[in-house]
N, C-alpha and C. Protein backbone atom coordinates (compact mmCIF):
# COMPACT_ATOMS: atom_id res chain seq x y z
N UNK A 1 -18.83 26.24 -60.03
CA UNK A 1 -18.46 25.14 -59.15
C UNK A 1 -16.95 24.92 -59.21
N UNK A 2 -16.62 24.93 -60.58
CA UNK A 2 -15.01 24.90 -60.70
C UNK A 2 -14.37 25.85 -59.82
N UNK A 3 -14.71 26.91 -59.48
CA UNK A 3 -13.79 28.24 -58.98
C UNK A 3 -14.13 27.49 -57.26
N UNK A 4 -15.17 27.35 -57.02
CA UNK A 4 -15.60 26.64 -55.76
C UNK A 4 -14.29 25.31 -55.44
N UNK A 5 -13.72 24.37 -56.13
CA UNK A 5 -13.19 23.43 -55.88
C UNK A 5 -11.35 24.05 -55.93
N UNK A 6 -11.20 25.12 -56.72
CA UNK A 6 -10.12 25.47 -56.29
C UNK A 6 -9.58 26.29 -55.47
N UNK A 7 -10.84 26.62 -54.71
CA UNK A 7 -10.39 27.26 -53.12
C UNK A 7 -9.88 25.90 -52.34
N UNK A 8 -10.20 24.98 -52.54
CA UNK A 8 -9.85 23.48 -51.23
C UNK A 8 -8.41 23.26 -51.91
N UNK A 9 -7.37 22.58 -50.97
CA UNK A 9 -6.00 22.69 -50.53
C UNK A 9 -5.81 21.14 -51.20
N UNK A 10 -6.95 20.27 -50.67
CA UNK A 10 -6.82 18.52 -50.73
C UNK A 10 -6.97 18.14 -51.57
N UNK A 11 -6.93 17.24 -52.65
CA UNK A 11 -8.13 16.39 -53.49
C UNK A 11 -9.11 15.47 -53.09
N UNK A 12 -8.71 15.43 -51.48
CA UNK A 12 -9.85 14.40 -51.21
C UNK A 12 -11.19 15.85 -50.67
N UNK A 13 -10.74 16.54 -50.11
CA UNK A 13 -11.69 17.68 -50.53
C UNK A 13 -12.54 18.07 -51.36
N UNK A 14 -12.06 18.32 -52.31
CA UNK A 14 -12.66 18.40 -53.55
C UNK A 14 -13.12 17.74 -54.06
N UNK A 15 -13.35 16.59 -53.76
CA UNK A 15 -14.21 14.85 -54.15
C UNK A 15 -14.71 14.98 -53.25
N UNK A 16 -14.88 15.45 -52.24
CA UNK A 16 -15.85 15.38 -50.92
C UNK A 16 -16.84 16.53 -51.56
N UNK A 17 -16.64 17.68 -51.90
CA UNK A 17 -17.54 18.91 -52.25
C UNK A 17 -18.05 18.59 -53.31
N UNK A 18 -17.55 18.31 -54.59
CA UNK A 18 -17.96 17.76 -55.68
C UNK A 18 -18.93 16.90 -55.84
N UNK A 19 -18.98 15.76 -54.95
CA UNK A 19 -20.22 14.74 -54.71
C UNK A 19 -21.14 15.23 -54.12
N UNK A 20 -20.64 16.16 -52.62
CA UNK A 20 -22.09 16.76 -51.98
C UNK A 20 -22.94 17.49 -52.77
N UNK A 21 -21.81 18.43 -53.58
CA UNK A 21 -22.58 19.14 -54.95
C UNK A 21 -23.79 18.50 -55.78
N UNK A 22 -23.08 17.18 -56.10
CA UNK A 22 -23.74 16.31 -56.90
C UNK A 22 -25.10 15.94 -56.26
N UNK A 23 -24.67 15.22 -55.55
CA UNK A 23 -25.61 14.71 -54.77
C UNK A 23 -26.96 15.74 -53.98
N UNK A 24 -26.27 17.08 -53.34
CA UNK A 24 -27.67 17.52 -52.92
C UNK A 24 -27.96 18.87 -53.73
N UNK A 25 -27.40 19.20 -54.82
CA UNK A 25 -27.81 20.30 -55.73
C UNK A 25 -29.37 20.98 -55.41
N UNK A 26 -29.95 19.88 -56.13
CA UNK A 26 -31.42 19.83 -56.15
C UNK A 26 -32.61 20.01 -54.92
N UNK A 27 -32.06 19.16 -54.11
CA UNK A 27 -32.63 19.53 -52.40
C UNK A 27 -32.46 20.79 -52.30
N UNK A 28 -30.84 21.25 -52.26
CA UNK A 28 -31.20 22.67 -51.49
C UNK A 28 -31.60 23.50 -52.62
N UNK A 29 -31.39 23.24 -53.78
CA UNK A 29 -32.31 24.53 -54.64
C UNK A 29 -33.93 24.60 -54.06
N UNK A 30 -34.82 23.31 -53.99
CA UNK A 30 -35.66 23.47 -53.69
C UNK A 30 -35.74 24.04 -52.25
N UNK A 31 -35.14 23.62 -51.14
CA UNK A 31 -35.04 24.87 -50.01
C UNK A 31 -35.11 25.91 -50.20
N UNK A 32 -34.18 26.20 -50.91
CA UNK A 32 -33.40 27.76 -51.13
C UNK A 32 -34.78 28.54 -51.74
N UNK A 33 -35.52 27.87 -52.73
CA UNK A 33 -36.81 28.58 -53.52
C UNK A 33 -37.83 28.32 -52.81
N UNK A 34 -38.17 27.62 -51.29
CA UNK A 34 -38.93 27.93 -50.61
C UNK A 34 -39.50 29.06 -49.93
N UNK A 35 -38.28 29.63 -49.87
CA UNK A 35 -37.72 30.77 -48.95
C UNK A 35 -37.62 32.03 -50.12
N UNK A 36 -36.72 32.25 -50.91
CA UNK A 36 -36.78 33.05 -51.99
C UNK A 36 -37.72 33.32 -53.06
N UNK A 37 -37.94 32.17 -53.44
CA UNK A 37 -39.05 32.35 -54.43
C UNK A 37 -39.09 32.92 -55.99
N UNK A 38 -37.26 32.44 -56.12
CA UNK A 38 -36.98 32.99 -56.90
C UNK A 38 -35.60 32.48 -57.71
N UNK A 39 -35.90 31.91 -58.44
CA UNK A 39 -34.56 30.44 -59.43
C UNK A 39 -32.99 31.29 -59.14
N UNK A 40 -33.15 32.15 -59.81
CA UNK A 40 -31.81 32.68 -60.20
C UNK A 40 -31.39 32.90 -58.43
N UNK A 41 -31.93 33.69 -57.57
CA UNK A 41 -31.49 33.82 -55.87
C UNK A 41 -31.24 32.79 -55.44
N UNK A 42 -31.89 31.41 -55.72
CA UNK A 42 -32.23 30.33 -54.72
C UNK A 42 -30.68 29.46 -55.47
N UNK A 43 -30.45 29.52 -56.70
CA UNK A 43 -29.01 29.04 -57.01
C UNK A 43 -27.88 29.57 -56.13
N UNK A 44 -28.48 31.31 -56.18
CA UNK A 44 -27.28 32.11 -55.50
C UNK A 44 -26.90 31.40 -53.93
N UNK A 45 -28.17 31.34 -53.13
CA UNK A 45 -28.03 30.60 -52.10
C UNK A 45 -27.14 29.22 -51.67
N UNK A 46 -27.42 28.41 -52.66
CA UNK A 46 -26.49 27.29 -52.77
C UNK A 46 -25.19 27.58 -53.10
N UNK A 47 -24.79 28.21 -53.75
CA UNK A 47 -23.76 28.71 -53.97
C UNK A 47 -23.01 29.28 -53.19
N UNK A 48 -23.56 29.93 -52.06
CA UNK A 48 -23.13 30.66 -51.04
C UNK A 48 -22.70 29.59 -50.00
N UNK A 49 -23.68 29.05 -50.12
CA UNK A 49 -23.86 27.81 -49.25
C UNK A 49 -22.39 27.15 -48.47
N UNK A 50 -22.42 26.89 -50.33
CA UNK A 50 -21.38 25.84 -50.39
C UNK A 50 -19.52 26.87 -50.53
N UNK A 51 -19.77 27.97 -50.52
CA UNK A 51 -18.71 28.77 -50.14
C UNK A 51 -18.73 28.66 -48.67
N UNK A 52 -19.54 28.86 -47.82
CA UNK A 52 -19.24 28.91 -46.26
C UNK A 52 -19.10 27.44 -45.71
N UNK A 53 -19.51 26.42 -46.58
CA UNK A 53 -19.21 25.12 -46.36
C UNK A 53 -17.78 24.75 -46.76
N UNK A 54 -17.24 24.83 -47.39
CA UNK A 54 -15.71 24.84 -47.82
C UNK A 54 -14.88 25.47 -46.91
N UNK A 55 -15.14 27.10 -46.20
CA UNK A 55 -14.52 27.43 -45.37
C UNK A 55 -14.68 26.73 -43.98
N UNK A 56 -15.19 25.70 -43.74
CA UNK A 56 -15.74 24.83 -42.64
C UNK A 56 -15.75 23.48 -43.58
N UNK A 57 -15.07 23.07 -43.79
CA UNK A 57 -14.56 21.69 -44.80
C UNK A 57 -14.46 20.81 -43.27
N UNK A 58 -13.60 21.16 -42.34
CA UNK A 58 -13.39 19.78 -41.29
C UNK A 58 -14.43 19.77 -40.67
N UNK A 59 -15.53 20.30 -40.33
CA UNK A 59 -16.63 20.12 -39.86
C UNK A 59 -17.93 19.06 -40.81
N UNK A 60 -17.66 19.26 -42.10
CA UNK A 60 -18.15 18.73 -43.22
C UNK A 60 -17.50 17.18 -43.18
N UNK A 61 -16.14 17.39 -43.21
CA UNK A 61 -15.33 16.02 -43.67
C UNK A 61 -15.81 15.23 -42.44
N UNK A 62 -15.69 15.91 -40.88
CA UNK A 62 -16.00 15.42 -39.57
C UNK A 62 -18.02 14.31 -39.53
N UNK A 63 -18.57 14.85 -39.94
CA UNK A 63 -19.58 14.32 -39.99
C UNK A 63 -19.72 12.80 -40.89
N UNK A 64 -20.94 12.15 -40.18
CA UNK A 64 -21.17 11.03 -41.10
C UNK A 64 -21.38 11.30 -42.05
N UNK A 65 -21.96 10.25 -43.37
CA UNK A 65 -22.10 10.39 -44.67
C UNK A 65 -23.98 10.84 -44.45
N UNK A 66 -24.91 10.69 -43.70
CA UNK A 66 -26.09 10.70 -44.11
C UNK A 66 -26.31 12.16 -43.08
N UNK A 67 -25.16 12.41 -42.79
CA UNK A 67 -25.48 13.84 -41.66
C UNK A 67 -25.47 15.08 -42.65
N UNK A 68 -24.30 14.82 -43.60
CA UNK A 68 -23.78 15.65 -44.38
C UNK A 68 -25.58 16.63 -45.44
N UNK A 69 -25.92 15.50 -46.17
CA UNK A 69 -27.10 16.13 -46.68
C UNK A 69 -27.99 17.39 -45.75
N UNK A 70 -28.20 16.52 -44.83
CA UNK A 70 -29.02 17.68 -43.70
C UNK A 70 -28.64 18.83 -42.97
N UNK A 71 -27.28 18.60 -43.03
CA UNK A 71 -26.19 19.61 -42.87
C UNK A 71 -26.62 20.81 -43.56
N UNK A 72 -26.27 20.19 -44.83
CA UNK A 72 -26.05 21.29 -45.98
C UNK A 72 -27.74 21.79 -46.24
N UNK A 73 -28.95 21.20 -46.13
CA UNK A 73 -29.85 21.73 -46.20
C UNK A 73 -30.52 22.60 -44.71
N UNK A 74 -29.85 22.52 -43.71
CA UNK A 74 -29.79 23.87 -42.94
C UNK A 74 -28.97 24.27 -42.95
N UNK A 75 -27.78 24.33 -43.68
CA UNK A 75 -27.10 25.73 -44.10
C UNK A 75 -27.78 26.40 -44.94
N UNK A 76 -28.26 25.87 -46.23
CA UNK A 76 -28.88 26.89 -47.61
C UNK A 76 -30.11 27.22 -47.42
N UNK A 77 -30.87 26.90 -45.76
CA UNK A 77 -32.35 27.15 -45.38
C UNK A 77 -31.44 28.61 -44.58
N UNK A 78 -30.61 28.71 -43.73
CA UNK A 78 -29.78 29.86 -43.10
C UNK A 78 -29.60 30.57 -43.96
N UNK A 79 -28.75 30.47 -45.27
CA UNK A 79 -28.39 31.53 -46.17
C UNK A 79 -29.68 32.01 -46.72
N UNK A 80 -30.67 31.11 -46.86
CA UNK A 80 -31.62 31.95 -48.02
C UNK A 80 -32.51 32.54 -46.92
N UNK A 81 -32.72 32.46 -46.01
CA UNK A 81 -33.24 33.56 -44.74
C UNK A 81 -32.77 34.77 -44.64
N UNK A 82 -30.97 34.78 -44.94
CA UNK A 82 -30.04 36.02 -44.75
C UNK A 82 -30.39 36.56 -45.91
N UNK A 83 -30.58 36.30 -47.23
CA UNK A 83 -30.85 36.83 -48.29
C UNK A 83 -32.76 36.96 -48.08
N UNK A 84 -33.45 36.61 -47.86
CA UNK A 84 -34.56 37.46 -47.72
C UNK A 84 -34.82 38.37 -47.08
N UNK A 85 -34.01 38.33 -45.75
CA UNK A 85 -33.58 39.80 -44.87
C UNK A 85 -33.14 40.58 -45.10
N UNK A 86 -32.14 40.38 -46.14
CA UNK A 86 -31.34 41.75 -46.93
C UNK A 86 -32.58 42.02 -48.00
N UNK A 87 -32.88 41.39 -48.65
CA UNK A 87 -34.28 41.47 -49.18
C UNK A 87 -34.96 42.37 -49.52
N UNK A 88 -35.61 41.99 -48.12
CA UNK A 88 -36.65 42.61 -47.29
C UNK A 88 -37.86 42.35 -48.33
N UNK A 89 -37.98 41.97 -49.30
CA UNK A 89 -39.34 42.12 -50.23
C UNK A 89 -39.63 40.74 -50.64
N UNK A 90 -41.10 39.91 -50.45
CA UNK A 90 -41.23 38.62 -50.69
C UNK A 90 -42.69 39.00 -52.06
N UNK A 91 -41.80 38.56 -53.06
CA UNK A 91 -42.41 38.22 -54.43
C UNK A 91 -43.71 37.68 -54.81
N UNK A 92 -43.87 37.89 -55.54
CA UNK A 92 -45.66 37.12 -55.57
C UNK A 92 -44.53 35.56 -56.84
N UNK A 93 -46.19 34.97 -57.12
CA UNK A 93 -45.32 33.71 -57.70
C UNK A 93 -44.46 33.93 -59.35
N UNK A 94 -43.33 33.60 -59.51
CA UNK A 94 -42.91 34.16 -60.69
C UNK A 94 -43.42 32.92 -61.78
N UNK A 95 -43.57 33.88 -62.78
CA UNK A 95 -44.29 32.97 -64.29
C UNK A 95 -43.53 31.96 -64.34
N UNK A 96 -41.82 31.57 -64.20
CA UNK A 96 -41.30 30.42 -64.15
C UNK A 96 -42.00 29.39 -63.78
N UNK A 97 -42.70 29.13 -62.47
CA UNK A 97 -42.82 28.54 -61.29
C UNK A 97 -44.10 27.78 -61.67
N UNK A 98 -45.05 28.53 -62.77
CA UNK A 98 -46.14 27.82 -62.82
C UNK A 98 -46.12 26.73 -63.95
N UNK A 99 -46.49 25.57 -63.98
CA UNK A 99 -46.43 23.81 -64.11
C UNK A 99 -47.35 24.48 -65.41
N UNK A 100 -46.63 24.39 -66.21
CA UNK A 100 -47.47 23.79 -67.85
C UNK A 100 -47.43 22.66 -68.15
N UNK A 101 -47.10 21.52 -67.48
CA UNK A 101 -47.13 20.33 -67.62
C UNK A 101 -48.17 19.74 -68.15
N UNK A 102 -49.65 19.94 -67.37
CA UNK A 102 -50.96 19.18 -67.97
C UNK A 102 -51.87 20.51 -69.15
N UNK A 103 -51.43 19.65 -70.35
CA UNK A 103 -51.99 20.97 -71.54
C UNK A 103 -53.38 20.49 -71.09
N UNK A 104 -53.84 19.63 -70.72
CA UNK A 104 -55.25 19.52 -70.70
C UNK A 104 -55.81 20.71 -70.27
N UNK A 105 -55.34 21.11 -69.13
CA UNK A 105 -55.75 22.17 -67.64
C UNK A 105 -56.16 23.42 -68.46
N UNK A 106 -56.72 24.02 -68.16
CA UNK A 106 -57.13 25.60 -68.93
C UNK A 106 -55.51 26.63 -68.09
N UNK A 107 -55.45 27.73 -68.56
CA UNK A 107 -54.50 28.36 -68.17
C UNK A 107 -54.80 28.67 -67.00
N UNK A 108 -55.91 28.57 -66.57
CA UNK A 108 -56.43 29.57 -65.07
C UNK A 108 -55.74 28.24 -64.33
N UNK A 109 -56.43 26.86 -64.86
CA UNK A 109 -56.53 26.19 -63.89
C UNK A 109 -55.09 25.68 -63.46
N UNK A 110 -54.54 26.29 -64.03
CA UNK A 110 -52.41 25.95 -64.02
C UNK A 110 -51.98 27.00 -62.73
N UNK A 111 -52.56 27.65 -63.34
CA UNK A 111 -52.35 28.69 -61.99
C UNK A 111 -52.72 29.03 -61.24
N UNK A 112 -53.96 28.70 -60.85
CA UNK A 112 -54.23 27.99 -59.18
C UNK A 112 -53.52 27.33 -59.04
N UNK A 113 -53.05 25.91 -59.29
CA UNK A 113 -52.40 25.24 -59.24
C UNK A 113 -51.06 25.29 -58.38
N UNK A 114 -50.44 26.25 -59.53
CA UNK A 114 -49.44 26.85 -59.25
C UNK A 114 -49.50 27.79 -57.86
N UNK A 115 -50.56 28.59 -57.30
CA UNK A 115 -50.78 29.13 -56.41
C UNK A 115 -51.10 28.61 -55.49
N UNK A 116 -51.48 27.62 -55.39
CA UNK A 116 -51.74 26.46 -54.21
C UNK A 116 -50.84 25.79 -53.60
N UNK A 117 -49.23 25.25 -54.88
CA UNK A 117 -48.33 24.72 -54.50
C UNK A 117 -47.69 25.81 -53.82
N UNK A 118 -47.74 27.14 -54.20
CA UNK A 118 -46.79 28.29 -53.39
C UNK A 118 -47.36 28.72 -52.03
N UNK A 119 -48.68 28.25 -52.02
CA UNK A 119 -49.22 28.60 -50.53
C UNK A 119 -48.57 27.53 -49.90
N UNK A 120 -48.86 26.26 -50.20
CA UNK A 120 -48.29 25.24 -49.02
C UNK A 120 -46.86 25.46 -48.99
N UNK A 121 -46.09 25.82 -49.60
CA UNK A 121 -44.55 26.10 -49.75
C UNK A 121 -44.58 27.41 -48.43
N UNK A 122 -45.70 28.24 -48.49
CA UNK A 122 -45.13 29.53 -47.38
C UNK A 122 -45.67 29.42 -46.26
N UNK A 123 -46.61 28.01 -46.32
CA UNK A 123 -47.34 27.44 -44.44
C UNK A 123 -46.24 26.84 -44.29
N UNK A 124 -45.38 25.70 -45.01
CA UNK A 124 -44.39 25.00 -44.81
C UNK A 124 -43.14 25.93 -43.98
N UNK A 125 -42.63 27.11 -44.80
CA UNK A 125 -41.47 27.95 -44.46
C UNK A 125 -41.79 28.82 -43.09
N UNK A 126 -42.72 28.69 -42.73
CA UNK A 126 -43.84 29.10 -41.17
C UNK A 126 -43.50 28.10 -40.32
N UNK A 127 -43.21 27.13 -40.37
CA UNK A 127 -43.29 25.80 -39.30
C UNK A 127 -42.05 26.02 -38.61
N UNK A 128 -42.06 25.77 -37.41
CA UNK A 128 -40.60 25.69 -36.88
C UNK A 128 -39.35 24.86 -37.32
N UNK A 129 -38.16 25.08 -36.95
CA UNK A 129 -36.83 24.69 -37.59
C UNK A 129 -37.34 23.06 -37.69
N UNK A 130 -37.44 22.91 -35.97
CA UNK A 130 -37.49 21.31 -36.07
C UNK A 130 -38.38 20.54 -37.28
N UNK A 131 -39.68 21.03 -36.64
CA UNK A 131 -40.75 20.60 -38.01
C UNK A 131 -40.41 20.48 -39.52
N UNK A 132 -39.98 21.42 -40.10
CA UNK A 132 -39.11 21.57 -41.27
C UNK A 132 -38.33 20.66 -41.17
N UNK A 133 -37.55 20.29 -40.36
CA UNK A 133 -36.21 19.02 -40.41
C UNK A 133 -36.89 17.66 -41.12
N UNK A 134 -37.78 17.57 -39.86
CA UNK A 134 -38.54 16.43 -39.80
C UNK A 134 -39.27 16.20 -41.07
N UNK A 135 -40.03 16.56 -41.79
CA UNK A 135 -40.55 17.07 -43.42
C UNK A 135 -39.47 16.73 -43.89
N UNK A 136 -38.10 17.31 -43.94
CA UNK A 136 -37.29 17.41 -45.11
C UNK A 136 -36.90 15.71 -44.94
N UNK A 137 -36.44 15.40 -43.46
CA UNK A 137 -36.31 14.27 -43.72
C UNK A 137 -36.70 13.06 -44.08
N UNK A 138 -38.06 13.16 -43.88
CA UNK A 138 -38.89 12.24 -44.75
C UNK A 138 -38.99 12.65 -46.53
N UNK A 139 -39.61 13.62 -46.71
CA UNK A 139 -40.16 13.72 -48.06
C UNK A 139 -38.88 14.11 -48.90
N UNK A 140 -37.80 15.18 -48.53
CA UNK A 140 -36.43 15.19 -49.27
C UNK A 140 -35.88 14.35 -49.02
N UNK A 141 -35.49 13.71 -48.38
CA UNK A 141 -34.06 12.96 -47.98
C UNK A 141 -34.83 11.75 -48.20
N UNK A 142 -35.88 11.52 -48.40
CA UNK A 142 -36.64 10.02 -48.22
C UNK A 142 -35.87 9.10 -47.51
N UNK A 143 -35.62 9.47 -46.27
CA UNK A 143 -35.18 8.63 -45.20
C UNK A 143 -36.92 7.98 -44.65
N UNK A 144 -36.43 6.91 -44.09
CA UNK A 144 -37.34 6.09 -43.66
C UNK A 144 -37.32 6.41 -42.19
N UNK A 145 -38.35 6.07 -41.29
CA UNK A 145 -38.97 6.72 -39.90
C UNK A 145 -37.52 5.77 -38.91
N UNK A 146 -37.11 4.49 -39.13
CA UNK A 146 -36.49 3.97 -38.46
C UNK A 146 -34.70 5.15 -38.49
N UNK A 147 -34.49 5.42 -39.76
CA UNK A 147 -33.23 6.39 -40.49
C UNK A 147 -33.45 7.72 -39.46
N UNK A 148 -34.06 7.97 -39.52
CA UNK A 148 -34.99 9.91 -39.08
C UNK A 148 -34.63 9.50 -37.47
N UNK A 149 -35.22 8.40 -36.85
CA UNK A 149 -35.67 8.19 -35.30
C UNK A 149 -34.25 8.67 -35.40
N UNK A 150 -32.95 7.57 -35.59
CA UNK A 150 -31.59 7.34 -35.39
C UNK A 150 -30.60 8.83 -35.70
N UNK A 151 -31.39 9.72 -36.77
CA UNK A 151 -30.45 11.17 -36.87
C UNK A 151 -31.09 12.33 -35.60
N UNK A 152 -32.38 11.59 -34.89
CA UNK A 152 -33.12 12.92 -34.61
C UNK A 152 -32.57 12.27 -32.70
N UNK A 153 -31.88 10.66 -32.56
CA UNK A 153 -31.64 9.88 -31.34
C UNK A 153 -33.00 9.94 -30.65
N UNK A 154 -34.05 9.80 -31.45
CA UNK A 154 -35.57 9.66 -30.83
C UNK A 154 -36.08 7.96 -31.50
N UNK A 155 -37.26 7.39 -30.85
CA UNK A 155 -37.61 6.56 -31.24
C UNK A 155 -38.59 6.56 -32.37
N UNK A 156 -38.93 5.32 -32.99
CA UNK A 156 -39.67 5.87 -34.21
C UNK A 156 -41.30 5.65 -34.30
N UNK A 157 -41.81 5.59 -32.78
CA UNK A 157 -43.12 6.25 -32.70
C UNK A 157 -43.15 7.54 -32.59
N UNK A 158 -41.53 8.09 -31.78
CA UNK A 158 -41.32 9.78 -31.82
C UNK A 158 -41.91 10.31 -33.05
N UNK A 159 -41.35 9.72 -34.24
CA UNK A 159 -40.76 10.48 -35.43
C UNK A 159 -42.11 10.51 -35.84
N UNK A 160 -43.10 9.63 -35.66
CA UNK A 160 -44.27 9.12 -36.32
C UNK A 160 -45.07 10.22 -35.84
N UNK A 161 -45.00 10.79 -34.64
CA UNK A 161 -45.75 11.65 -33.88
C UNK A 161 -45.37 13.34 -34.42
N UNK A 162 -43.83 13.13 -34.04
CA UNK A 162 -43.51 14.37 -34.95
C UNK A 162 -43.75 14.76 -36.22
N UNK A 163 -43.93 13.46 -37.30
CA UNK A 163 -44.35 13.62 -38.51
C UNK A 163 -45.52 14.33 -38.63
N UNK A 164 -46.76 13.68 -37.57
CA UNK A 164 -48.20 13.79 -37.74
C UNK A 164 -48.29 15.44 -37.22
N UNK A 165 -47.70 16.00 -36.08
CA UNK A 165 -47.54 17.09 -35.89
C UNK A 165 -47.11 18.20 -37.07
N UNK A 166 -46.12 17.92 -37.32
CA UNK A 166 -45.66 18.62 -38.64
C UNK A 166 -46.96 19.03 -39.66
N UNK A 167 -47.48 17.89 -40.32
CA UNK A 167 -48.24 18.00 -41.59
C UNK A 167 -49.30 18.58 -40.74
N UNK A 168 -50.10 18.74 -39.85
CA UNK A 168 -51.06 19.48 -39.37
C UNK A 168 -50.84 20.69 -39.08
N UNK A 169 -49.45 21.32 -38.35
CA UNK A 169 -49.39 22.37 -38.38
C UNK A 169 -49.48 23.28 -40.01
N UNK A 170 -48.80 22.63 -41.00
CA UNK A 170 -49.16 22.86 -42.18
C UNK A 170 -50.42 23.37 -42.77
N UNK A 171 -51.26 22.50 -41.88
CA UNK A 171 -52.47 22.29 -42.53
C UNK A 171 -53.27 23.31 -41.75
N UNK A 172 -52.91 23.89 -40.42
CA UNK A 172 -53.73 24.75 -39.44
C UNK A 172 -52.91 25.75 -40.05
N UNK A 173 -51.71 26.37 -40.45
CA UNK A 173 -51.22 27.63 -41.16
C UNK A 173 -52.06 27.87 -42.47
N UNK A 174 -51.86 26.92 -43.50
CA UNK A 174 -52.20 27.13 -44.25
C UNK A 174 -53.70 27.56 -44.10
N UNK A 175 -54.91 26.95 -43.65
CA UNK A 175 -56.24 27.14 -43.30
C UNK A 175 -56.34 28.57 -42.39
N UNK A 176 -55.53 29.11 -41.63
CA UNK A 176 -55.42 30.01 -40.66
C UNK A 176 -55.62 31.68 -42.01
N UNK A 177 -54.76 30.93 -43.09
CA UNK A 177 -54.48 32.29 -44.02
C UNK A 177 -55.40 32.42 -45.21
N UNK A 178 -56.46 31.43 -44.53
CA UNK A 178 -57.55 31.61 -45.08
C UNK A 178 -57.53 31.14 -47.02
N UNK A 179 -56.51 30.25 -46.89
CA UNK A 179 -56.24 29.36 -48.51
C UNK A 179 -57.31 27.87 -48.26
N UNK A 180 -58.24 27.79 -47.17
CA UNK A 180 -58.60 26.25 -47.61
C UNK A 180 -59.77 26.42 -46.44
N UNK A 181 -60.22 26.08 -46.58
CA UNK A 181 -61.75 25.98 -45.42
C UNK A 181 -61.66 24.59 -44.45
């Protein structure tokens, strides 16, 4: 990140990247490992990210403060697409990924688990751009439907409709690939 902040010219730059850093690290990792499926790539992604975001700093600085997040999470949804295309090979689930959290669970039952959360993760990465927005902006960004109407300039029975659309297409991919009856 350090080598990242001394490409920018400003200091108010670099307090601008530094916070977005801060602030949406975590979002786009989880993007980025939607798509990749894979910790160490899905960092790389952000990372990249935020290199082609720096070279486009006045476009960044130009935006509001609540644009900026969503910004940056369709940029690192773009990069980690370009990196699965160079790719070309999509992973089965890596041992990282699976939740040892509940010792109760038998090992099998961790990993269903675990295989269930990675199916809805690859009906999810199936949905169109918009749909995905709309998702991220509710459940990542936990923006509220009135917040979402006002970034998407729709009303917020729109958003309510688009929401309900969204999670069903989810739910008809996922069922389509034959993970749920």
């Amino acid at each position: 990140m350090l080598l990242l902040l001394l490409m920018l010219d400003s200091e108010s730059d670099r307090v601008l990247i530094g916070e977005l850093f801060t602030l949406n690290f975590s979002r786009m990792k989880r993007e980025a490992m939607c798509i990749l499926h894979e910790e160490s790539t899905a960092e790389d992604a952000v990372q990249d990210t935020f290199v082609r975001c720096i070279k486009k700093i006045d476009t960044l600085r130009d935006l509001p403060a609540h644009a900026r997040s969503v910004y940056l999470l369709a940029a690192v949804r773009h990069t980690s697409l370009d990196k699965l295309r160079k790719r070309a090979a999509h992973p089965s689930v890596p041992i990282e990924e699976i939740e040892l959290s509940d010792e109760s669970a038998s090992v099998e039952e961790r990993v269903m688990k675990s295989l269930t959360v990675q199916k809805v993760k690859e009906a999810f990465c199936k949905l169109s751009e918009s749909q995905q927005d709309v998702l991220n902006y509710k459940y990542l960004l936990e923006l509220k439907d009135g917040e979402i109407a006002k970034a998407l300039g729709v009303s917020k029975a729109s958003v309510r409709v688009y929401l309900m659309r969204a999670k069903r297409a989810i739910l008809r991919i996922y069922r389509e690939n034959g993970y749920a009856e």
